[in-house]
N, C-alpha and C. Protein backbone atom coordinates (compact mmCIF):
# COMPACT_ATOMS: atom_id res chain seq x y z
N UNK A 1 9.08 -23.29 7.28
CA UNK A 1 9.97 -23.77 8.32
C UNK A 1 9.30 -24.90 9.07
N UNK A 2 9.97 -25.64 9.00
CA UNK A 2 9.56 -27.32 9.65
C UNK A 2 9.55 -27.54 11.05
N UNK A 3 9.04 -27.63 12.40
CA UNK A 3 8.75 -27.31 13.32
C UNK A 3 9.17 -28.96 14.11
N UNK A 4 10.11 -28.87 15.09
CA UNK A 4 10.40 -30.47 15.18
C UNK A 4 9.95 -30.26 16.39
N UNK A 5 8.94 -30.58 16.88
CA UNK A 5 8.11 -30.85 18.26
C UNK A 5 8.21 -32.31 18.61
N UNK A 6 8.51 -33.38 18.22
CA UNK A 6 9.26 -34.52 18.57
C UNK A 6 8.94 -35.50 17.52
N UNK A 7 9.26 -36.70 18.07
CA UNK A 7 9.55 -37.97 17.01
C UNK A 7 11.01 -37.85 16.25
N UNK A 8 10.84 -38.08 14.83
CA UNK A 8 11.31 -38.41 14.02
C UNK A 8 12.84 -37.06 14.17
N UNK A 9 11.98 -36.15 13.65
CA UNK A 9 12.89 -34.82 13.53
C UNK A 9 13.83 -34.13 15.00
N UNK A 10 12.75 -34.41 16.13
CA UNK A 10 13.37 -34.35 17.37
C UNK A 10 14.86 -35.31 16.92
N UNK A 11 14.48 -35.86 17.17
CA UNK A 11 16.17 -36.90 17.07
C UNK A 11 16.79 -36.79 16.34
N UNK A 12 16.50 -36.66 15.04
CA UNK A 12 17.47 -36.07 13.67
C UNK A 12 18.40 -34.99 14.22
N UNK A 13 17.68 -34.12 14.40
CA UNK A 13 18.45 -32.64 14.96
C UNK A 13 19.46 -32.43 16.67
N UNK A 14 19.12 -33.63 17.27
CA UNK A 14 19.84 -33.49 18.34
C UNK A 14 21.38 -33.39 18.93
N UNK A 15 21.65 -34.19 17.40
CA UNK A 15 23.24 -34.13 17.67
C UNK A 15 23.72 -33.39 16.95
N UNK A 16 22.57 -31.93 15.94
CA UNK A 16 23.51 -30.93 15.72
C UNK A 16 23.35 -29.59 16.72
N UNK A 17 22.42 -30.18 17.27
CA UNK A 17 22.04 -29.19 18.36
C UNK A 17 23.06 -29.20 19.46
N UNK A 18 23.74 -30.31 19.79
CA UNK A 18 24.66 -30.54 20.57
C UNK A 18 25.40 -30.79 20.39
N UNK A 19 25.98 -30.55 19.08
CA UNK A 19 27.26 -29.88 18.38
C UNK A 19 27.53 -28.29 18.26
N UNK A 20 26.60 -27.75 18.26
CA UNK A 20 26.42 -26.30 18.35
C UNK A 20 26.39 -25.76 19.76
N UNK A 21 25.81 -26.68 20.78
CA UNK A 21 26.39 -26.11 22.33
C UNK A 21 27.02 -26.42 22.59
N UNK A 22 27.93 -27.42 22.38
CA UNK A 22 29.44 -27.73 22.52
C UNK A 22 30.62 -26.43 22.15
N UNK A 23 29.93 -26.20 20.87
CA UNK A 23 31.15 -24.88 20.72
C UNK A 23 30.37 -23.60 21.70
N UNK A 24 29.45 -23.55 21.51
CA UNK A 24 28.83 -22.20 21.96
C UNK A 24 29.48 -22.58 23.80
N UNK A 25 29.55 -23.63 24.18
CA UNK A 25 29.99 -23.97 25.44
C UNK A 25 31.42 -23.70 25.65
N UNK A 26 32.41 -24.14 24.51
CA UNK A 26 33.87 -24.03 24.62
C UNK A 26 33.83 -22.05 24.54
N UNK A 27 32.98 -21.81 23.91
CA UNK A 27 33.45 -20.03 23.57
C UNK A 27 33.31 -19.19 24.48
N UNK A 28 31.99 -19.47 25.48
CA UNK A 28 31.88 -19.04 26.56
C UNK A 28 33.12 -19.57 27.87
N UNK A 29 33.56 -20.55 27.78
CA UNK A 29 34.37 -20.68 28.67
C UNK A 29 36.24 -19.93 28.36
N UNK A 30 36.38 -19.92 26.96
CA UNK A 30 37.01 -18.92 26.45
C UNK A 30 36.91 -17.66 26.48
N UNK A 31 35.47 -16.37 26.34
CA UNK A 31 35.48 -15.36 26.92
C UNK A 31 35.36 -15.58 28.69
N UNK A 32 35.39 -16.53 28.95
CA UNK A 32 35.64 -15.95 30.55
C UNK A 32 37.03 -16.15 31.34
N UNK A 33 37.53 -16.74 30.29
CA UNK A 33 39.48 -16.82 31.00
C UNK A 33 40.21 -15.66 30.28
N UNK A 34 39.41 -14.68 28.63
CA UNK A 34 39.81 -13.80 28.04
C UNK A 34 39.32 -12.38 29.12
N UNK A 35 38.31 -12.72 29.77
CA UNK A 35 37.89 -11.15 30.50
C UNK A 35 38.91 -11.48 31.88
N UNK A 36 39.01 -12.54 32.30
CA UNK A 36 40.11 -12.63 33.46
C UNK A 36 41.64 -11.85 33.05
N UNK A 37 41.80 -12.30 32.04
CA UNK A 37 42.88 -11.73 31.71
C UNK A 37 42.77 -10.78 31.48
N UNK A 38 42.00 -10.18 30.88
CA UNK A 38 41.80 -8.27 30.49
C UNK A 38 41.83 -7.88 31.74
N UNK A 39 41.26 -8.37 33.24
CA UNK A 39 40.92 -7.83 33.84
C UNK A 39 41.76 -7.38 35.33
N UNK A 40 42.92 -8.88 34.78
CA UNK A 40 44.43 -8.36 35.68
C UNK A 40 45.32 -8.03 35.14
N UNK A 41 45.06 -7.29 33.83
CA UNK A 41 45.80 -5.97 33.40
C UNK A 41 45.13 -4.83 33.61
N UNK A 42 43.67 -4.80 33.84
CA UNK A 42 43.13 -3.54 34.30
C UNK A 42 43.37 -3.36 35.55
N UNK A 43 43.63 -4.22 36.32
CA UNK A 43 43.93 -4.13 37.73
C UNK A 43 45.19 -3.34 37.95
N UNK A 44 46.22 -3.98 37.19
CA UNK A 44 47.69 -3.73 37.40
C UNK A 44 48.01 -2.06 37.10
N UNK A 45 46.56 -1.76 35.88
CA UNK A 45 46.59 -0.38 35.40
C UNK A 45 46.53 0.49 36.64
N UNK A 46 45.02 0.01 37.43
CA UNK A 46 44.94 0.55 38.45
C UNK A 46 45.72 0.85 39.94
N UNK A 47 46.26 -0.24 39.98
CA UNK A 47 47.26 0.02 40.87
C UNK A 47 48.41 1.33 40.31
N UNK A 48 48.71 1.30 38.97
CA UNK A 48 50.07 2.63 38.30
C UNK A 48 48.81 4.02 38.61
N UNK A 49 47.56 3.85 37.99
CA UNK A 49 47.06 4.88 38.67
C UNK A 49 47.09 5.27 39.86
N UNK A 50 46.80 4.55 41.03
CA UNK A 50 46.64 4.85 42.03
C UNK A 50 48.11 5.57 42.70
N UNK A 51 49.13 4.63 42.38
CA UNK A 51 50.84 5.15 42.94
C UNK A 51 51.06 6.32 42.34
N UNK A 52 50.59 6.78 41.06
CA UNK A 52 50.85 8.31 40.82
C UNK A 52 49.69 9.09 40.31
N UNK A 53 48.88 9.35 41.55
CA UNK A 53 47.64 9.78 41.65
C UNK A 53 46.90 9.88 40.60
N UNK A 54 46.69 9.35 39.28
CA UNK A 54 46.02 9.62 38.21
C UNK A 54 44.18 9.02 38.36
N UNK A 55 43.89 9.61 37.71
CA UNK A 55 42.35 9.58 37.72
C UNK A 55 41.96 8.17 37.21
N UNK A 56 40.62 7.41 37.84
CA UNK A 56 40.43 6.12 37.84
C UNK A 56 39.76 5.99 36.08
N UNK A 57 38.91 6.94 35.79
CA UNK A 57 38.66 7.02 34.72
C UNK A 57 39.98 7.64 33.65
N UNK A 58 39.55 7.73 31.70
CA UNK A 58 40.16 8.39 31.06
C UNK A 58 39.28 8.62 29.88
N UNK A 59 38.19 9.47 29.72
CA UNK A 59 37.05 9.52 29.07
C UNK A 59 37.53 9.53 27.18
N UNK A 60 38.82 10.10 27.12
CA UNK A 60 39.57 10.17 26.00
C UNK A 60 40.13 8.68 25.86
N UNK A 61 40.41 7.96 26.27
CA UNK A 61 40.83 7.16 25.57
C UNK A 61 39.71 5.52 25.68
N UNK A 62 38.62 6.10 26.85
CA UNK A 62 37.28 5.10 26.38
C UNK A 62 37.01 5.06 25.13
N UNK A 63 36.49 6.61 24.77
CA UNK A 63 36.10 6.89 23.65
C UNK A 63 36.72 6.68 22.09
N UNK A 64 38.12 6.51 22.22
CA UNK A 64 39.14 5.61 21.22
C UNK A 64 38.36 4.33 21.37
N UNK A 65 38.82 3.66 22.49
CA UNK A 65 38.56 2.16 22.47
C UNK A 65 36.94 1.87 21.84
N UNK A 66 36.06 3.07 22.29
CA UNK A 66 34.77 2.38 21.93
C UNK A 66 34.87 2.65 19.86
N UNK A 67 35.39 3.65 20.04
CA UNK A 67 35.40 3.94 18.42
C UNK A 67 35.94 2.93 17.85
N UNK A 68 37.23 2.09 18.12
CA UNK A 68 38.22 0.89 17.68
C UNK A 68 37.42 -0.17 17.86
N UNK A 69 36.23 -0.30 18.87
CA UNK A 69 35.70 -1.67 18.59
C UNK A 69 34.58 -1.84 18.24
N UNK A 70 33.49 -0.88 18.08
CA UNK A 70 32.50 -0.64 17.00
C UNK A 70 32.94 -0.91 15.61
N UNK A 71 33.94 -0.26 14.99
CA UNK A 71 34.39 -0.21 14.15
C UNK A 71 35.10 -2.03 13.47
N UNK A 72 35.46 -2.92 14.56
CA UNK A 72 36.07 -3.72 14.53
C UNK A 72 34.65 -4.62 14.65
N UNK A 73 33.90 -4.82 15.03
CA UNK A 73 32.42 -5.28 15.59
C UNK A 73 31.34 -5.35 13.86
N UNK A 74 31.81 -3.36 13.51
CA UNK A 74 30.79 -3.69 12.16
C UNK A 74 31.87 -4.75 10.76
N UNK A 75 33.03 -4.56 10.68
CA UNK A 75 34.19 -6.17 10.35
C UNK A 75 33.79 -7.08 10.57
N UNK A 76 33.38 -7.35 11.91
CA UNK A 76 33.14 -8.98 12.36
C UNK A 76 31.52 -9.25 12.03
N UNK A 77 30.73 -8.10 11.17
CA UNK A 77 29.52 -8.40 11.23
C UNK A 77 28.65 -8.56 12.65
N UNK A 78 28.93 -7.54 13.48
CA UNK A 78 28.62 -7.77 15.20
C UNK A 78 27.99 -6.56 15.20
N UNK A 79 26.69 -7.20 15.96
CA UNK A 79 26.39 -5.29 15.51
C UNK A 79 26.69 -4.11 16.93
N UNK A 80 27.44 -2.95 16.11
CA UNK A 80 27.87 -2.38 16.71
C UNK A 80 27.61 -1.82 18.20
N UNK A 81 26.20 -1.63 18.03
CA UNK A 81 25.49 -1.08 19.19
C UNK A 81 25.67 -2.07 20.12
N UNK A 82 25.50 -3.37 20.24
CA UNK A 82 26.21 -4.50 21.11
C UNK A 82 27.31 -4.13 21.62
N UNK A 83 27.92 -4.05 21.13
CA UNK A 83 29.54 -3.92 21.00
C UNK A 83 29.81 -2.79 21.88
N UNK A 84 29.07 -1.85 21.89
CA UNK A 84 29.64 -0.42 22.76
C UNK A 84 28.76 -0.92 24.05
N UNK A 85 27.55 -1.13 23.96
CA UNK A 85 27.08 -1.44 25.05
C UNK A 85 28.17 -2.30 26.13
N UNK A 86 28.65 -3.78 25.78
CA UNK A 86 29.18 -4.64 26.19
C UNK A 86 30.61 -3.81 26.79
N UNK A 87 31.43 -3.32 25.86
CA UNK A 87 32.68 -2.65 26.20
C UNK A 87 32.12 -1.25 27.37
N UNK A 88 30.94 -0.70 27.40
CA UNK A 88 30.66 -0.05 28.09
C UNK A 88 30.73 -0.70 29.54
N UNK A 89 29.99 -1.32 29.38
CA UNK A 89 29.61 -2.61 30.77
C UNK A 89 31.50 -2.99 31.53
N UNK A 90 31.96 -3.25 30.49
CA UNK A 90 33.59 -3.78 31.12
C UNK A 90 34.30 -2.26 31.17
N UNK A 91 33.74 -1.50 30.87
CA UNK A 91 34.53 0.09 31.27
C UNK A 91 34.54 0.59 32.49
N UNK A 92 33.06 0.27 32.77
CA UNK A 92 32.38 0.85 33.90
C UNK A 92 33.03 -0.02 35.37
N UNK A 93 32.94 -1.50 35.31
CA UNK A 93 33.65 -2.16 36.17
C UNK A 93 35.09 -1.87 36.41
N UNK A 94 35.67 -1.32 35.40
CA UNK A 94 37.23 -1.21 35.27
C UNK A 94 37.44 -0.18 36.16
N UNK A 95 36.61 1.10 35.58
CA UNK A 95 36.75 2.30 36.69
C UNK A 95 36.19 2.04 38.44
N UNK A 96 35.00 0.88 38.30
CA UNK A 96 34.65 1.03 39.66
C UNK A 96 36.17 0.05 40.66
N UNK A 97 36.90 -0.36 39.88
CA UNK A 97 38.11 -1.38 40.28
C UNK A 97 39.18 -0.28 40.88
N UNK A 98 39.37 0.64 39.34
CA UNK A 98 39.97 1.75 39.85
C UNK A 98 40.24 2.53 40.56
N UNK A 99 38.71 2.60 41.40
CA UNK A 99 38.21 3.70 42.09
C UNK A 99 38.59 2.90 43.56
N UNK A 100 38.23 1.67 43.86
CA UNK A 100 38.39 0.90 44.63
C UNK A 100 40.08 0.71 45.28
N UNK A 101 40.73 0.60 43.82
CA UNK A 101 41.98 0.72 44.35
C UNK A 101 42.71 1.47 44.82
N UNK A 102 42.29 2.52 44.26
CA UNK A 102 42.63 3.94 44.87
C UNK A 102 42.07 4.56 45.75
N UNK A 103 41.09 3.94 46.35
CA UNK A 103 41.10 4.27 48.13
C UNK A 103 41.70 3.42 48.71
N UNK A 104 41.96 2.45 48.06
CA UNK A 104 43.06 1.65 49.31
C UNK A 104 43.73 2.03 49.72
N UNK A 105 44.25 1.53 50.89
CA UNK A 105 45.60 2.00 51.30
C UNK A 105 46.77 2.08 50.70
N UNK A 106 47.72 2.89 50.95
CA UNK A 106 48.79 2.76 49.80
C UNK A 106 49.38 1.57 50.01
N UNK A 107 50.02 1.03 51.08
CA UNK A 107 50.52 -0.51 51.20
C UNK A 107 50.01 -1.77 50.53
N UNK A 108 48.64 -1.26 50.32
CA UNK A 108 48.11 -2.13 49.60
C UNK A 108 48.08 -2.45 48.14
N UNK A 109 48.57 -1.08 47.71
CA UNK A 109 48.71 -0.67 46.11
C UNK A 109 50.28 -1.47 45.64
N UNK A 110 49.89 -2.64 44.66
CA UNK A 110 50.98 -2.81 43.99
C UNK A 110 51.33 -1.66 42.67
């Protein structure tokens, strides 16, 4: 493996290097208008929880979702353990949203 510490090869490689953070730049700005959106439907969830007292968590149907996207993760060649971790991480916020909404006040609950 050829080691481009500068000159020649530095510059060769720069404009695929910055072709590759260009997308890696567009994708990240794409998962973050995709978790916005996941995340004012988790909201909206929380609010139907909260108006008919249901629990902020649903440990049964995490456990679907984590099974459906491991499963969908080892497909995409993603490795799985990522994958539950990450969906873990957006579970955990979802319920602390939940939990949040449902001490609100009820006036406040759409």
């Amino acid at each position: 493996m050829k080691q481009a510490v500068g000159g020649e090869e530095t510059v060769a490689v720069m404009p695929e290097l910055q072709r590759l953070r260009d997308s890696i730049d567009n994708i990240d700005a794409a998962l973050i208008h995709m978790l916005a959106e996941r995340f004012k439907c988790t909201q909206a969830v929380g609010a139907l929880k909260a108006r008919y007292d249901l629990p902020p968590a649903d440990p049964k149907r995490e456990a679907e979702q984590i099974r459906r996207l491991r499963s969908l993760a080892e497909a995409a060649r993603l490795d799985p353990e990522f994958a539950e971790k990450f969906l873990n991480f957006i579970i955990g916020e979802v319920i602390r949203h939940h939990r949040a909404i449902a001490a609100a006040p009820l006036d406040r609950v759409e």
